[in-house]
C-alpha atoms as a PDB file:
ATOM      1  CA  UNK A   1      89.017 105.558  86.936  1.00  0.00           C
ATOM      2  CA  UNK A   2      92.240 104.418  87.807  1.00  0.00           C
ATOM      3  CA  UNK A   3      95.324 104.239  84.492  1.00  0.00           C
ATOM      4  CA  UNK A   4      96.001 100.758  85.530  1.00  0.00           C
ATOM      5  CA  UNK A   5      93.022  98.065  85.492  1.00  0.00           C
ATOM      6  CA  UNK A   6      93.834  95.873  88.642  1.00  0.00           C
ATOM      7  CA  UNK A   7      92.690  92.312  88.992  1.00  0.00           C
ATOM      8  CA  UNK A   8      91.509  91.985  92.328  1.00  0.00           C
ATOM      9  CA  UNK A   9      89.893  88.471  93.361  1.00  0.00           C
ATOM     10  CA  UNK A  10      87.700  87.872  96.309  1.00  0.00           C
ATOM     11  CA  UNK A  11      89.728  85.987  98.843  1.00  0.00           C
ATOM     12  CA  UNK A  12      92.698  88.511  98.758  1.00  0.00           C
ATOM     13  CA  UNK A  13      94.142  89.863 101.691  1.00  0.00           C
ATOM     14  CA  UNK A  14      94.278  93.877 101.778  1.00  0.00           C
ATOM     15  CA  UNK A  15      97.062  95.738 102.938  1.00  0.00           C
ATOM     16  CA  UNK A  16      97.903  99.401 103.756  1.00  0.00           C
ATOM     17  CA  UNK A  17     101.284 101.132 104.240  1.00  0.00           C
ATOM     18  CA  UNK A  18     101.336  99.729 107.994  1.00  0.00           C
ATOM     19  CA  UNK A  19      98.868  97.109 108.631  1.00  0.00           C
ATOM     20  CA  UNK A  20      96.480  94.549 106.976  1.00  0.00           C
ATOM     21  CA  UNK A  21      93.109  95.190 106.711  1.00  0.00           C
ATOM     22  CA  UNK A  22      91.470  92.444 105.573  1.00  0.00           C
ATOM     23  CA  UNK A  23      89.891  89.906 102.912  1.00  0.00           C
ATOM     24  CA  UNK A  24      87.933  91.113 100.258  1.00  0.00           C
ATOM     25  CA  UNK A  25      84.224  89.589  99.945  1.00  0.00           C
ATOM     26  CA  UNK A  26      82.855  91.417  97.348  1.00  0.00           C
ATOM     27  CA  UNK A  27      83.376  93.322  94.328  1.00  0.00           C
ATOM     28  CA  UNK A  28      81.082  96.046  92.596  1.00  0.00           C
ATOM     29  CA  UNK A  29      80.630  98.872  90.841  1.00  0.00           C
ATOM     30  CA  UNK A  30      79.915 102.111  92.740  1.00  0.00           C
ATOM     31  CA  UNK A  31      77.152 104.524  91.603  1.00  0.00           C
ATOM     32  CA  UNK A  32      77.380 106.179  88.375  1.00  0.00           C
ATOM     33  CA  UNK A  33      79.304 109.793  88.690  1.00  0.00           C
ATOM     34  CA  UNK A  34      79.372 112.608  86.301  1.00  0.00           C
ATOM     35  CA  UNK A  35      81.858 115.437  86.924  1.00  0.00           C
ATOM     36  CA  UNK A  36      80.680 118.611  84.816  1.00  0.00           C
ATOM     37  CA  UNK A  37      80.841 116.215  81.837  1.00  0.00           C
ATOM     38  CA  UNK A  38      78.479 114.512  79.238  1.00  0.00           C
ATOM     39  CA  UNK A  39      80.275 111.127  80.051  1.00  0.00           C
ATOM     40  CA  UNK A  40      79.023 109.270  83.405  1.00  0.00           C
ATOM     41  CA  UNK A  41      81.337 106.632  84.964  1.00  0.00           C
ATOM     42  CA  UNK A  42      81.360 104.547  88.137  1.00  0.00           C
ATOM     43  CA  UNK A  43      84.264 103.290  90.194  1.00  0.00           C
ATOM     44  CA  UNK A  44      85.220  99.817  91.075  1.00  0.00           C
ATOM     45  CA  UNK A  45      85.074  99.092  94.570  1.00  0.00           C
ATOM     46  CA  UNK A  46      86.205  96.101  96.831  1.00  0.00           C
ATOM     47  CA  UNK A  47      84.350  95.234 100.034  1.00  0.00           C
ATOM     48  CA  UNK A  48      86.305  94.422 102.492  1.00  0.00           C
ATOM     49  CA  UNK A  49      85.910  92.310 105.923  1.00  0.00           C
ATOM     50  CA  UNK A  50      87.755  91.568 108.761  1.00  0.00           C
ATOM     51  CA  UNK A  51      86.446  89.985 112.367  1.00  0.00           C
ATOM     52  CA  UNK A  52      85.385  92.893 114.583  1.00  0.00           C
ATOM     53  CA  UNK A  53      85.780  95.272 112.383  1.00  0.00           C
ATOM     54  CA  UNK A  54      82.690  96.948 110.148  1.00  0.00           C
ATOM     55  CA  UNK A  55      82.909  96.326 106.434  1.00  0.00           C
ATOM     56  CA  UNK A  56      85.051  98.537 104.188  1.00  0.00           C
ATOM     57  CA  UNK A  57      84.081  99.988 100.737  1.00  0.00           C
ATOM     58  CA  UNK A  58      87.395 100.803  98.849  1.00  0.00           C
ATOM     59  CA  UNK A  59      87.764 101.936  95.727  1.00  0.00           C
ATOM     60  CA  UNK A  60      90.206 100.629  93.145  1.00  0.00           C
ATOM     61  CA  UNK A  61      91.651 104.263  92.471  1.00  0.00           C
ATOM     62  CA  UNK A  62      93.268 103.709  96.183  1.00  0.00           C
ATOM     63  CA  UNK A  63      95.369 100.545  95.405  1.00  0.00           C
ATOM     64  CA  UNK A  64      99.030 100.995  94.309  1.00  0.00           C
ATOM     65  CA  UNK A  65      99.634  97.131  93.430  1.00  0.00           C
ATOM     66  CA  UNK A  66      98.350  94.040  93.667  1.00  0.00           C
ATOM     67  CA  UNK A  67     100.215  90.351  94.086  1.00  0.00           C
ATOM     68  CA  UNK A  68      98.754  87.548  92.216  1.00  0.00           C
ATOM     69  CA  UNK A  69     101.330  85.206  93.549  1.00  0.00           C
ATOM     70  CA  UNK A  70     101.104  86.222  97.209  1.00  0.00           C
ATOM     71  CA  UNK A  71      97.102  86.832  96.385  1.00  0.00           C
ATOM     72  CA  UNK A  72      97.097  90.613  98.026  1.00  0.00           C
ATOM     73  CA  UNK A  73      96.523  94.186  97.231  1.00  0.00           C
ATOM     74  CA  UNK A  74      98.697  96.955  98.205  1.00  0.00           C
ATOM     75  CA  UNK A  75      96.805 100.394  99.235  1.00  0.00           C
ATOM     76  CA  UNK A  76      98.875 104.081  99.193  1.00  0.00           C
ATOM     77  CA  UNK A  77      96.887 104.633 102.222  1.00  0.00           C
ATOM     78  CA  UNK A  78      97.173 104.353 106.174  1.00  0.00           C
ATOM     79  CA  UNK A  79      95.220 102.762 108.591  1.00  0.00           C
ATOM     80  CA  UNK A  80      94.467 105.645 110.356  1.00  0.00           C
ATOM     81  CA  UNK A  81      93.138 107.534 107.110  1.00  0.00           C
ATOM     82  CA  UNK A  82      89.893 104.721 106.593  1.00  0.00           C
ATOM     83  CA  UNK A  83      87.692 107.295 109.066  1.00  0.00           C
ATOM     84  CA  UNK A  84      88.866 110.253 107.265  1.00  0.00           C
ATOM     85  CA  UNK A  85      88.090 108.673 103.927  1.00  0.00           C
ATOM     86  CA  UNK A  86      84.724 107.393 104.944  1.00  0.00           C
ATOM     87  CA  UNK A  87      85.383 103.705 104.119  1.00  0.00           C
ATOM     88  CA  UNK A  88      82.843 102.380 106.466  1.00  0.00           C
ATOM     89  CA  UNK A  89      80.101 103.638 104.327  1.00  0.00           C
ATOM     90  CA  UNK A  90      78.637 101.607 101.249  1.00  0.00           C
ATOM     91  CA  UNK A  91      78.597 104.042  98.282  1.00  0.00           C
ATOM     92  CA  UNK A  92      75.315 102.385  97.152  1.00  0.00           C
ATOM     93  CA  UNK A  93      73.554 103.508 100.311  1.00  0.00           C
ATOM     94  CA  UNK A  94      74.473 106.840 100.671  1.00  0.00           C
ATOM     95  CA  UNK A  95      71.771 107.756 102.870  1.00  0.00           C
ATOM     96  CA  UNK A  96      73.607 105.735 106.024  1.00  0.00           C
ATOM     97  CA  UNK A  97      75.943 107.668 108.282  1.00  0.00           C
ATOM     98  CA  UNK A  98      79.943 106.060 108.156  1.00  0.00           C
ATOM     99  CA  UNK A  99      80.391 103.900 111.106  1.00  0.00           C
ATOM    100  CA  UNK A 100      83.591 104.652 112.738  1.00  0.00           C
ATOM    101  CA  UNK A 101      86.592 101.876 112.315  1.00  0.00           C
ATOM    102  CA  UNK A 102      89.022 101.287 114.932  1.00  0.00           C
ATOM    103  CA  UNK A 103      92.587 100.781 114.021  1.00  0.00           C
ATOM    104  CA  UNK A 104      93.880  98.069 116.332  1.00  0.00           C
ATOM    105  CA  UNK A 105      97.177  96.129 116.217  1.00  0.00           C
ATOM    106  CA  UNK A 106      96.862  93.072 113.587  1.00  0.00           C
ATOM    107  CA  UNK A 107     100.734  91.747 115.275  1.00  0.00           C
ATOM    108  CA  UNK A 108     100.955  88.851 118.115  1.00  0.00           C
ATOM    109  CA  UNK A 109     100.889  89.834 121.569  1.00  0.00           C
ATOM    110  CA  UNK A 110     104.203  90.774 122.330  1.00  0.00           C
ATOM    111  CA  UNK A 111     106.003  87.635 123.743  1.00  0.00           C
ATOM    112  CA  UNK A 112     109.400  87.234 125.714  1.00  0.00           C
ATOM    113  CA  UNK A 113     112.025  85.426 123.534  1.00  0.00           C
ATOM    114  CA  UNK A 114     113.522  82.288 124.552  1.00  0.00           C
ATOM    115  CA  UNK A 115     117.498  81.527 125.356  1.00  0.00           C
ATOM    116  CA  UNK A 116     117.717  81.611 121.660  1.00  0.00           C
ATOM    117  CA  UNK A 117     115.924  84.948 120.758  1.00  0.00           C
ATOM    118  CA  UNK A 118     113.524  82.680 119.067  1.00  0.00           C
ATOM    119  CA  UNK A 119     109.830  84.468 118.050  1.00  0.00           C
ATOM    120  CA  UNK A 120     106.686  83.032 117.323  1.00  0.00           C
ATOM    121  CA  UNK A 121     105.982  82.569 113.289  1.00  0.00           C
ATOM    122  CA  UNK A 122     104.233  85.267 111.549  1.00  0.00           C
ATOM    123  CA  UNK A 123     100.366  84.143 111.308  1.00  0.00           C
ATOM    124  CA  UNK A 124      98.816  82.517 108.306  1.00  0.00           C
ATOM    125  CA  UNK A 125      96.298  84.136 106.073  1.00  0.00           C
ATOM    126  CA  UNK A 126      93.153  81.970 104.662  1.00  0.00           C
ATOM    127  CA  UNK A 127      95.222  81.331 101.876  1.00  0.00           C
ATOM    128  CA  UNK A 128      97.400  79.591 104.114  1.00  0.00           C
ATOM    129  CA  UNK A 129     100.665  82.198 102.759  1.00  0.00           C
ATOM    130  CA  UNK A 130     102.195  84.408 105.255  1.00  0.00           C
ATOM    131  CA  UNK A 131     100.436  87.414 105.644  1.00  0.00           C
ATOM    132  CA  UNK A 132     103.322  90.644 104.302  1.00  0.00           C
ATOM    133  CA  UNK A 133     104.237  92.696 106.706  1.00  0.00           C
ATOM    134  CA  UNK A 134     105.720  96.049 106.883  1.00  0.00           C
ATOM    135  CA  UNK A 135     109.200  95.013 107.606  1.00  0.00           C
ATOM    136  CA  UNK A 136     110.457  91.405 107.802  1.00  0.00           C
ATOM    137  CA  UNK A 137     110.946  90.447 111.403  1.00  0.00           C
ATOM    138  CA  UNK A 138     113.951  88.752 112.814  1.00  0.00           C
ATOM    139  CA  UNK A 139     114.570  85.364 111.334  1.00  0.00           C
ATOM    140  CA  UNK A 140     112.526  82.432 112.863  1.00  0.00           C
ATOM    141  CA  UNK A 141     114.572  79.612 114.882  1.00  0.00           C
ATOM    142  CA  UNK A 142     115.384  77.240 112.072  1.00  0.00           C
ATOM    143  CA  UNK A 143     114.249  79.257 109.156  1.00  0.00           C
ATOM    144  CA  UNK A 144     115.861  82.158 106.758  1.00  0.00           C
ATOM    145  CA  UNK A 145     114.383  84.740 104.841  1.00  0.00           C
ATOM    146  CA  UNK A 146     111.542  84.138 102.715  1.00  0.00           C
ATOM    147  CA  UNK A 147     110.319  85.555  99.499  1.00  0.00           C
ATOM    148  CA  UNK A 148     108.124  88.540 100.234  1.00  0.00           C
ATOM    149  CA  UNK A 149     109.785  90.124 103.251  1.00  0.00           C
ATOM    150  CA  UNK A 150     109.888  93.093 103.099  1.00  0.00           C
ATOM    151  CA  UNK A 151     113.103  95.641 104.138  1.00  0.00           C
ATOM    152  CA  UNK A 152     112.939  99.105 104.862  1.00  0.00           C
ATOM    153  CA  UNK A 153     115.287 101.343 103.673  1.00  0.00           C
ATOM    154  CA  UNK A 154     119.064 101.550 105.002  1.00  0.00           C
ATOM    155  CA  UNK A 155     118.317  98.025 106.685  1.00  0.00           C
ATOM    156  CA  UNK A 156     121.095  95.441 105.726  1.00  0.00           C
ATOM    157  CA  UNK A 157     120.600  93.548 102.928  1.00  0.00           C
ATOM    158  CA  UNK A 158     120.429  89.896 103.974  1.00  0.00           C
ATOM    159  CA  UNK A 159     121.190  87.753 101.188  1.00  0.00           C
ATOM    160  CA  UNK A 160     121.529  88.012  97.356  1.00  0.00           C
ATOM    161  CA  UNK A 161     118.397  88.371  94.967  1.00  0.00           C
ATOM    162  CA  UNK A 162     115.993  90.888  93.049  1.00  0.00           C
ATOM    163  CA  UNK A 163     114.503  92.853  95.227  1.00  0.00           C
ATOM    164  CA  UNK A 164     111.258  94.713  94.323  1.00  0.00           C
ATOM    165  CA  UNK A 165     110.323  98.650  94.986  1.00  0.00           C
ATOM    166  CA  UNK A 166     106.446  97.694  96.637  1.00  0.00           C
ATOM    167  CA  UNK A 167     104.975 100.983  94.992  1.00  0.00           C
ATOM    168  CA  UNK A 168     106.405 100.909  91.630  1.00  0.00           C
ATOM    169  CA  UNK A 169     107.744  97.483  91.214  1.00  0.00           C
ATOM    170  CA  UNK A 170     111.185  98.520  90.170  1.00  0.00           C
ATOM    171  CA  UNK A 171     113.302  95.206  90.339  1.00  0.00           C
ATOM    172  CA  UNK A 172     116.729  95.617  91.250  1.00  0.00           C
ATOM    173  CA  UNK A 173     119.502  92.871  92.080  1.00  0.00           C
ATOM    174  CA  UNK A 174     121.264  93.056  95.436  1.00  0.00           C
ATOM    175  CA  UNK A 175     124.845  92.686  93.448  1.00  0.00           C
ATOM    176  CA  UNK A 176     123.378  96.138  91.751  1.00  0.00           C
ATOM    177  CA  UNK A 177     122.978  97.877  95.056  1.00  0.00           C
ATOM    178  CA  UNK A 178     126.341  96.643  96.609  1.00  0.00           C
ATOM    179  CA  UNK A 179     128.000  98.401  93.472  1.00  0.00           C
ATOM    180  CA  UNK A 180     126.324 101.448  94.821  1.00  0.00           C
ATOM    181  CA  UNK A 181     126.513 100.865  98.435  1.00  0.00           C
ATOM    182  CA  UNK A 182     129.241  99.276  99.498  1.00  0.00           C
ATOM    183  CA  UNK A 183     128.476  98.731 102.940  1.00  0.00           C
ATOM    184  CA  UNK A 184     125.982  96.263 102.157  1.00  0.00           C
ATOM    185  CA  UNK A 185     122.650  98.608 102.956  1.00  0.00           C
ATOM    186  CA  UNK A 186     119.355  98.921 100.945  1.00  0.00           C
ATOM    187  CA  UNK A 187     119.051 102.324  99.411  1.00  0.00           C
ATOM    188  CA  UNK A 188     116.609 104.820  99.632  1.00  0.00           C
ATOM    189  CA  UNK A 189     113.476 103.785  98.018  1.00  0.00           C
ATOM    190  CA  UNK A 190     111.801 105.750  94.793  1.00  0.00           C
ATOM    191  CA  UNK A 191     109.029 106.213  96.908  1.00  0.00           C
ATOM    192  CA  UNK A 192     107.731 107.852 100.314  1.00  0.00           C
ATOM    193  CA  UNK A 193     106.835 105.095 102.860  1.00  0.00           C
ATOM    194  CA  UNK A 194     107.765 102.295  99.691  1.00  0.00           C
ATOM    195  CA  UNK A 195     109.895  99.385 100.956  1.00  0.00           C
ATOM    196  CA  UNK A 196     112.630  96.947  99.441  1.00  0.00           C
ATOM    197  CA  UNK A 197     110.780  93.083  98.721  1.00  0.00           C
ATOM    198  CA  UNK A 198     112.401  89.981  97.844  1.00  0.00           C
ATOM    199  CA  UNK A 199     111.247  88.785  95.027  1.00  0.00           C
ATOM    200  CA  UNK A 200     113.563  85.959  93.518  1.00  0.00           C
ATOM    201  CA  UNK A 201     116.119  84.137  95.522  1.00  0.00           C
ATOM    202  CA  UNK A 202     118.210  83.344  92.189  1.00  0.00           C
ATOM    203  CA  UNK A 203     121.943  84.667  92.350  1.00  0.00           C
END
């Protein structure tokens, strides 16, 4: 069982390290487990769906955070690990065989920018928020940052506010990282593949 009891709700969007996955549909509890001990326990899982895709069957242990305000769960995991990890199989039906899950690119076809190096907007989740994406992309024609983009290390930092770790949610303010890097860069992050968020626009 995971240390931290997440609060998942069916509707949120699920995202690994480099892509989104999906919404979740369902939530249960997995089949009872006893490790060489006199105490059984069973594992929260989330099912999750996305068009074209077969259903996934995560378990909690796997998340790293979840966002009630931007209504999404954060997994320490890649797309290309769901095969390896056997996802595609319900855990209350262990007699059927995985079905194998094809990572494809959830981004816009790539499209030529304009006279202005305009892009298209991200697309909306059912929510209607932005879906978060890895990185934040290059500011949309009329529009600056927004709260959740996300930075990777070393990028520039683009305007003042708390920005977030997205693994351990260690808040820092941007005045606190231009004390420590003065040329105006996001520092390394406290963890592998973890990125800078912004969190709170206030100065």
């Amino acid at each position: 069982m995971p240390v931290v009891q997440w609060v998942v709700k069916v509707g949120y969007a699920v995202e690994t390290r480099d892509g989104h996955l999906g919404i979740v549909r369902e939530i249960f509890e997995g089949p009872p487990q006893s490790a060489q001990s006199i105490f059984v326990s069973t594992e929260p899982y989330m099912r999750v769906v996305d068009p074209g895709q077969p259903d996934l069957y995560i378990p909690f242990e796997e998340i790293v955070d979840v966002s009630e305000v931007k209504q999404a769960v954060y997994l320490k995991r890649s797309i290309n690990e769901v095969n390896a990890l056997g996802w595609t199989r319900d855990p209350r039906r262990s007699d059927t065989p995985a079905v194998p899950f094809f990572p494809k690119a959830h981004s816009e076809p790539a499209v030529k920018p304009d006279a202005n190096g305009g892009v298209p907007p991200r697309p909306l989740v059912d929510s209607g928020a932005w879906t978060p994406g890895e990185a934040a992309p290059r500011p949309e024609p009329g529009k600056g940052v927004r709260i959740g983009d996300r930075f990777k290390p070393g990028d520039p930092i683009p305007i003042p506010g708390q920005y977030m770790c997205t693994v351990d949610r260690f808040r820092k303010h941007s005045r606190q990282f231009l004390e420590e890097n003065p040329d105006g860069r996001f520092p390394p992050a406290h963890h592998s593949g973890a990125l800078w968020e912004l969190e709170d626009l206030r100065p």
